[in-house]
Protein backbone atom coordinates (compact mmCIF):
# COMPACT_ATOMS: atom_id res chain seq x y z
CA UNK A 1 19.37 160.73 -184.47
CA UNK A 2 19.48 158.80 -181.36
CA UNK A 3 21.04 155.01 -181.44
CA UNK A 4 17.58 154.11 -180.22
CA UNK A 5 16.91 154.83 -183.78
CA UNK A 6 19.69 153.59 -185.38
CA UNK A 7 18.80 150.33 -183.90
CA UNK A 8 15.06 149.75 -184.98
CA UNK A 9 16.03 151.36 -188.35
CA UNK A 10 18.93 148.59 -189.02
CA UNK A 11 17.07 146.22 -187.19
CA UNK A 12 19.68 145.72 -185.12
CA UNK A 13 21.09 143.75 -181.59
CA UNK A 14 22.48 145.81 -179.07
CA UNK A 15 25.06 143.54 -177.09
CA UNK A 16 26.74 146.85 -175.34
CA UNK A 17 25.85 150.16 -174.10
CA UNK A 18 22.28 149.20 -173.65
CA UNK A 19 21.95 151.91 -171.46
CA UNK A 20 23.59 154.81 -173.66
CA UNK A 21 20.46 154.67 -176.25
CA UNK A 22 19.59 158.09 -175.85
CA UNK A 23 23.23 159.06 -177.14
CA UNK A 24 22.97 161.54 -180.14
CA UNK A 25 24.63 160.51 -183.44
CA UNK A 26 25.36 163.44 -185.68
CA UNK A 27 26.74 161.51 -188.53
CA UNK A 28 27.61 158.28 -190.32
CA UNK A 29 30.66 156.48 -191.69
CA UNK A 30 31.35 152.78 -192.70
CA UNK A 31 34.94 151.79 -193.68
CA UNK A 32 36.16 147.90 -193.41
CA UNK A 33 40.06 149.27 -194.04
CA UNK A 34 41.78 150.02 -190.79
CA UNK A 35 43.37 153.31 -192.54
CA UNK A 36 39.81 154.14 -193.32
CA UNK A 37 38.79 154.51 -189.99
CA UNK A 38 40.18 157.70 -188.84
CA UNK A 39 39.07 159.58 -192.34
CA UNK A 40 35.89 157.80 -192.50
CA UNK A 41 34.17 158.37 -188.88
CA UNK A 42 34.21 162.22 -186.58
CA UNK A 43 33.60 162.42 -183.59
CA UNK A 44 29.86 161.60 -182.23
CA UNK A 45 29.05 159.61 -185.31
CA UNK A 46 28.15 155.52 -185.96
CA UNK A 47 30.82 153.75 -187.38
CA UNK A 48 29.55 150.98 -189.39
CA UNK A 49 32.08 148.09 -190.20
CA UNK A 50 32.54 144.32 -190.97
CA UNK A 51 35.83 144.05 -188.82
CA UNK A 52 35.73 142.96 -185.37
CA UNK A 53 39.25 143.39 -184.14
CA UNK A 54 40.29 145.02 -181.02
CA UNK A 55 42.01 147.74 -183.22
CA UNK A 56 38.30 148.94 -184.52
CA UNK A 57 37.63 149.50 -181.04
CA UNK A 58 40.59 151.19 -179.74
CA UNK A 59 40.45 153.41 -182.94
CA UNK A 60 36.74 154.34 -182.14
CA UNK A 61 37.69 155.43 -179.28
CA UNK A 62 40.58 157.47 -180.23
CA UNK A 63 38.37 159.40 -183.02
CA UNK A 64 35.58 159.38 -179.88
CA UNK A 65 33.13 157.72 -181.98
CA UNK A 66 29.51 157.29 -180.41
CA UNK A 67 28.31 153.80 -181.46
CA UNK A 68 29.53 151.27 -183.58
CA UNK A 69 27.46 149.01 -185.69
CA UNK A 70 28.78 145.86 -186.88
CA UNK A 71 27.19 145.06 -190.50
CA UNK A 72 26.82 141.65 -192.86
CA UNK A 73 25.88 139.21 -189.54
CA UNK A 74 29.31 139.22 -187.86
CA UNK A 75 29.58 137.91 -184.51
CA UNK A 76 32.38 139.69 -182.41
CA UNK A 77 34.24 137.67 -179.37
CA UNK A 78 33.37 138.37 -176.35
CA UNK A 79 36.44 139.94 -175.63
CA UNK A 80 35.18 142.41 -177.91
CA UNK A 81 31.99 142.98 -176.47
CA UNK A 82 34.06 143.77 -172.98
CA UNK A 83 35.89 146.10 -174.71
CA UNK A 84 33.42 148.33 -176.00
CA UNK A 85 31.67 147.98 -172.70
CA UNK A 86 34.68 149.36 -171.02
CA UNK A 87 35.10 152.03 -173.63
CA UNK A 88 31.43 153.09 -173.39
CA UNK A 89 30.80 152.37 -176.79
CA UNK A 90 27.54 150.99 -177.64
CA UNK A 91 28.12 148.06 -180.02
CA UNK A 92 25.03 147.15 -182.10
CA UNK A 93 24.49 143.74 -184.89
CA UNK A 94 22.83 144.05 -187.79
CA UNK A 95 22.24 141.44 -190.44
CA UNK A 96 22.49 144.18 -192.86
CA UNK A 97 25.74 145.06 -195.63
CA UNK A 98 27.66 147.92 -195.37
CA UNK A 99 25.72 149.35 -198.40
CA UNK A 100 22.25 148.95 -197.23
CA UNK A 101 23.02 149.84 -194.01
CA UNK A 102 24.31 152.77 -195.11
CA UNK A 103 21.67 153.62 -197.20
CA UNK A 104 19.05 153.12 -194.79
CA UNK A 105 20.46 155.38 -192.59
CA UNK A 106 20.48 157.98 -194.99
CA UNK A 107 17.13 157.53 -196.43
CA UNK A 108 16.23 158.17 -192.64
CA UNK A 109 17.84 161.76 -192.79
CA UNK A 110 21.38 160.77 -191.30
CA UNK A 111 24.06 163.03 -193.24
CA UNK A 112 27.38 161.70 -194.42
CA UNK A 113 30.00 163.20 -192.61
CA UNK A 114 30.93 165.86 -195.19
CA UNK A 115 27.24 167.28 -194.12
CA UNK A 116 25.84 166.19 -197.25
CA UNK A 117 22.47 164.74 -198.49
């Protein structure tokens, strides 16, 4: 699934990376627990999270996530926005919780990240 599609599926901002939408996005994790992070997200998948601290970001791009979607309305800093610029990680807004997020991805044929349907 592109993030093209991740976008008009959450109904979502982009504020970074508006030029990476063709990106491909395997799989799908959420996880608002900073231990979470590194279990809960692989490599070329969308993160979705609540948290908007610089250690999200730094993580994502550690575990080379390939977009990050911030759920339930939060606003990040811009300081955060800069950051995921600079880390080429499109950063996308959705008014959306974790759970329905999550859910609509998956009722759109995005697997977990064990594979599963």
């Amino acid at each position: 699934m592109k993030v093209s599609e991740i976008k008009d599926i959450l109904k979502a901002t982009v504020v970074a990376g508006e030029n990476d939408l063709d990106r491909i996005i395997a799989a799908a994790g959420g996880a608002d627990l900073m231990e979470d992070i590194l279990t809960a997200v692989a490599k070329g998948s969308v993160l979705l999270t609540g948290l908007t601290d610089e250690k999200v970001l730094r993580t994502a791009e550690i575990s080379g996530v390939g977009t990050i979607v911030l759920v339930r309305g939060k606003k990040p800093d811009k300081r955060f926005i800069e950051l995921a610029k600079a880390c080429k990680i499109p950063l996308l807004l959705t008014n959306y919780s974790l759970f329905v997020a999550s859910g609509r991805l998956y009722m759109s044929g995005l697997r977990g990240l064990d594979g599963s349907w």
